[in-house]
C-alpha atoms as a PDB file:
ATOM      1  CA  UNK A   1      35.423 -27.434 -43.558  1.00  0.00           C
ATOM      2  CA  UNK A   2      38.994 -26.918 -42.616  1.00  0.00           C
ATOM      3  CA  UNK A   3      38.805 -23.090 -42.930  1.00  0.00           C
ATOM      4  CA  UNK A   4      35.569 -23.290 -40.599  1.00  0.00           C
ATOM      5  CA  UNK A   5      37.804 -24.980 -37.982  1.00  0.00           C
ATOM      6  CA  UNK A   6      40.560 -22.944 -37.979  1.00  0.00           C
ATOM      7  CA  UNK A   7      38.369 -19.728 -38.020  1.00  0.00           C
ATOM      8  CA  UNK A   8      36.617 -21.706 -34.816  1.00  0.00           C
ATOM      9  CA  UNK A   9      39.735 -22.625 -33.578  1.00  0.00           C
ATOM     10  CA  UNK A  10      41.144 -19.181 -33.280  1.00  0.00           C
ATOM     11  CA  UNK A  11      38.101 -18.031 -31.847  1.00  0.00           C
ATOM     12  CA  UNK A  12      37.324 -21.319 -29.195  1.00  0.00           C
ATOM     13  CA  UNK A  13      41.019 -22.759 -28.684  1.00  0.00           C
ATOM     14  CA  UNK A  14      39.744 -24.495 -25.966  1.00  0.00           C
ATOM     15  CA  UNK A  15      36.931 -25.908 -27.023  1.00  0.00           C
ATOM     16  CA  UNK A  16      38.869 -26.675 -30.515  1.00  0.00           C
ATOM     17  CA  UNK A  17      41.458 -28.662 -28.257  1.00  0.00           C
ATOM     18  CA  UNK A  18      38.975 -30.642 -26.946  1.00  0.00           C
ATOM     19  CA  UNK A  19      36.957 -31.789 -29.927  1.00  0.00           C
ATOM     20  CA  UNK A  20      39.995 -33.132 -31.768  1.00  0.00           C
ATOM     21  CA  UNK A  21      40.771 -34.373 -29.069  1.00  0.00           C
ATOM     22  CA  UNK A  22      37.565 -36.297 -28.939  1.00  0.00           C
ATOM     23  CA  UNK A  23      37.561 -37.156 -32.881  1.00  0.00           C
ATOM     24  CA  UNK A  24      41.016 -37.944 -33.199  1.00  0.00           C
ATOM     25  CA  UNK A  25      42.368 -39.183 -29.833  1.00  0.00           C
ATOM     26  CA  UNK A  26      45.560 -40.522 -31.581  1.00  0.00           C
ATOM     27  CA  UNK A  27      46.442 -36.684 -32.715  1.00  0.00           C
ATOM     28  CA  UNK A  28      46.971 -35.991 -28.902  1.00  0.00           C
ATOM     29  CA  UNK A  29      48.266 -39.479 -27.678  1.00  0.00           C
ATOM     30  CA  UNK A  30      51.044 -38.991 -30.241  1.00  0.00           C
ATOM     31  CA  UNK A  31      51.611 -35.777 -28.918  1.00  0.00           C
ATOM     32  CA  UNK A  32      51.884 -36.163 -25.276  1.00  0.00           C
ATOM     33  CA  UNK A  33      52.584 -39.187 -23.115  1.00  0.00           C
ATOM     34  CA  UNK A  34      50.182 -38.812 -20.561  1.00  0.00           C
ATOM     35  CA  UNK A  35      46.680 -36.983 -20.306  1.00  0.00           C
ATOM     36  CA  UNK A  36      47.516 -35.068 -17.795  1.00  0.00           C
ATOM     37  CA  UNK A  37      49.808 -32.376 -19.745  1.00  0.00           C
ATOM     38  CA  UNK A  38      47.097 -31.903 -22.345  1.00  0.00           C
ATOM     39  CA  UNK A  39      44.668 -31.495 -19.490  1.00  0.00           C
ATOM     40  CA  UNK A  40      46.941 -28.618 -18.039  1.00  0.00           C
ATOM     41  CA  UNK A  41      47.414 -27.218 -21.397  1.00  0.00           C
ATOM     42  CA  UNK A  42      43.684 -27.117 -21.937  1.00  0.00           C
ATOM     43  CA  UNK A  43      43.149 -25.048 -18.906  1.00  0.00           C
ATOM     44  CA  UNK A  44      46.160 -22.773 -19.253  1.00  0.00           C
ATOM     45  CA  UNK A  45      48.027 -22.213 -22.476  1.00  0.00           C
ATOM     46  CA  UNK A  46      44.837 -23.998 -24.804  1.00  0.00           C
ATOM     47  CA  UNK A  47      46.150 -22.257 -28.149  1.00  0.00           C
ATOM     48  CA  UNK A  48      49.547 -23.271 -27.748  1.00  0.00           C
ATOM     49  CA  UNK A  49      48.676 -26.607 -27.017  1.00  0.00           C
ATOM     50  CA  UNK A  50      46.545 -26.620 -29.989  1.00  0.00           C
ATOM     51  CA  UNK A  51      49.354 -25.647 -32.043  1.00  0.00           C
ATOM     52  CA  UNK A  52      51.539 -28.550 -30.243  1.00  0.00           C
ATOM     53  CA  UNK A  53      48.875 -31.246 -30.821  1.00  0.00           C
ATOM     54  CA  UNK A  54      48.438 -29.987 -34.568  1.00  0.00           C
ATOM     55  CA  UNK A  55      52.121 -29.464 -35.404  1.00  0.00           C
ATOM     56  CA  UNK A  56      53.373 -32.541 -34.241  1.00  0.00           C
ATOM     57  CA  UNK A  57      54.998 -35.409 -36.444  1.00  0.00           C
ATOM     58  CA  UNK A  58      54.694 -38.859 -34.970  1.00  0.00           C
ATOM     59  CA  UNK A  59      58.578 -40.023 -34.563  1.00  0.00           C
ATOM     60  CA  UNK A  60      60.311 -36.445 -35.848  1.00  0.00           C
ATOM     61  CA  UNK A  61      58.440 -34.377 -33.192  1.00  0.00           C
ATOM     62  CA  UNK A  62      58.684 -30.645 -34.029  1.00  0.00           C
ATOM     63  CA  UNK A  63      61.492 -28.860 -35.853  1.00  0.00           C
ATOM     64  CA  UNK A  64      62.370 -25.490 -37.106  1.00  0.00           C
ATOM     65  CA  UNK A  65      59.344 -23.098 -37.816  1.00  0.00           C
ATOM     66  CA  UNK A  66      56.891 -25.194 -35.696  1.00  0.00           C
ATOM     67  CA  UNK A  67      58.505 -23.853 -32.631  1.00  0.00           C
ATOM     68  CA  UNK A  68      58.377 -20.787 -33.556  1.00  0.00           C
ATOM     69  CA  UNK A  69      54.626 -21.066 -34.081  1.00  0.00           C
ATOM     70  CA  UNK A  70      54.161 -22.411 -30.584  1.00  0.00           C
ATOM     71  CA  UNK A  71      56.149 -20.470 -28.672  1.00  0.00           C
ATOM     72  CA  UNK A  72      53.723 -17.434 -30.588  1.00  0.00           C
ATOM     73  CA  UNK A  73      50.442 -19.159 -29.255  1.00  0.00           C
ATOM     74  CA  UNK A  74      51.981 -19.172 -25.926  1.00  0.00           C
ATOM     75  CA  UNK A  75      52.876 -15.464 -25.699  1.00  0.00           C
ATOM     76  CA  UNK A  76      49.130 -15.158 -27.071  1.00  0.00           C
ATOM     77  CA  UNK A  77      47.935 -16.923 -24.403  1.00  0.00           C
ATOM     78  CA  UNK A  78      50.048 -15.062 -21.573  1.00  0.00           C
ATOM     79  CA  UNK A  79      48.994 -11.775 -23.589  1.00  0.00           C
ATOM     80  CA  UNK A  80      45.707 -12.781 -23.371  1.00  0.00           C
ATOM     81  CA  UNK A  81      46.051 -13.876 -19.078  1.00  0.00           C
ATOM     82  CA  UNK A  82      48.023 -10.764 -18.926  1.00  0.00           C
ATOM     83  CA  UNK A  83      45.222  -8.633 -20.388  1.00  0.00           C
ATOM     84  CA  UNK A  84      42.640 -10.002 -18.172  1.00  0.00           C
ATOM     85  CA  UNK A  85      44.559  -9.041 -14.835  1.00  0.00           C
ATOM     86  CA  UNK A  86      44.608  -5.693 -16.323  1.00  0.00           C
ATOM     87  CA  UNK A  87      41.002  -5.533 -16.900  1.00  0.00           C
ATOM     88  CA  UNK A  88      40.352  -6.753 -13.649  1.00  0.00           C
ATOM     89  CA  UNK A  89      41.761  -4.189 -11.738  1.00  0.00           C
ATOM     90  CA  UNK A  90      40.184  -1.678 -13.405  1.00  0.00           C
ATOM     91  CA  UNK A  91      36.947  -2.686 -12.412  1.00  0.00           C
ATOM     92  CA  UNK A  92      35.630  -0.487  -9.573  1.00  0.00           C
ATOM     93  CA  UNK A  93      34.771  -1.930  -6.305  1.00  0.00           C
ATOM     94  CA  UNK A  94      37.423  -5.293  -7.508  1.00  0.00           C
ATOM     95  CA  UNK A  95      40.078  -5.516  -5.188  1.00  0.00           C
ATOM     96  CA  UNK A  96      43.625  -5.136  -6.210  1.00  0.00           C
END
């Protein structure tokens, strides 16, 4: 079952985010202090906040590696917004 998820989560990020954070609430409360960053997060940068909310360790936080891991879903996430612009302005009859 875990294998499915991560296969689904690398696929969905989004909607991965959002269904542990609807099974396991305390993953993301741990995580953040309000609900409004993993709101933004959702909308924006959803695999590195994925990464956040699964890497973190109540009380230690994250350290070494696990940075590195998130910072990597972020640039996958601007690569990914950064991507789309380019798409869109190839599209004929799309404004610039």
């Amino acid at each position: 079952m875990g294998c499915l998820f991560a296969l689904f989560a690398g696929v969905f990020p989004r909607f991965a985010l959002f269904i542990i954070w609807i099974a396991r609430p305390a993953f993301v409360n741990a995580a953040f202090d309000t609900w409004v960053m993993p709101l933004l997060g959702l909308l924006f940068l959803p695999f590195a906040t994925l990464m956040y909310v699964i890497l973190y360790t109540p009380g230690i936080g994250l350290v070494g590696w696990d940075w590195f891991w998130v910072v990597f879903a972020g640039l996958l996430d601007l690569g990914h917004w950064a991507a789309s612009a380019t798409q869109r302005r190839q599209i004929p009859g799309y404004p610039n």
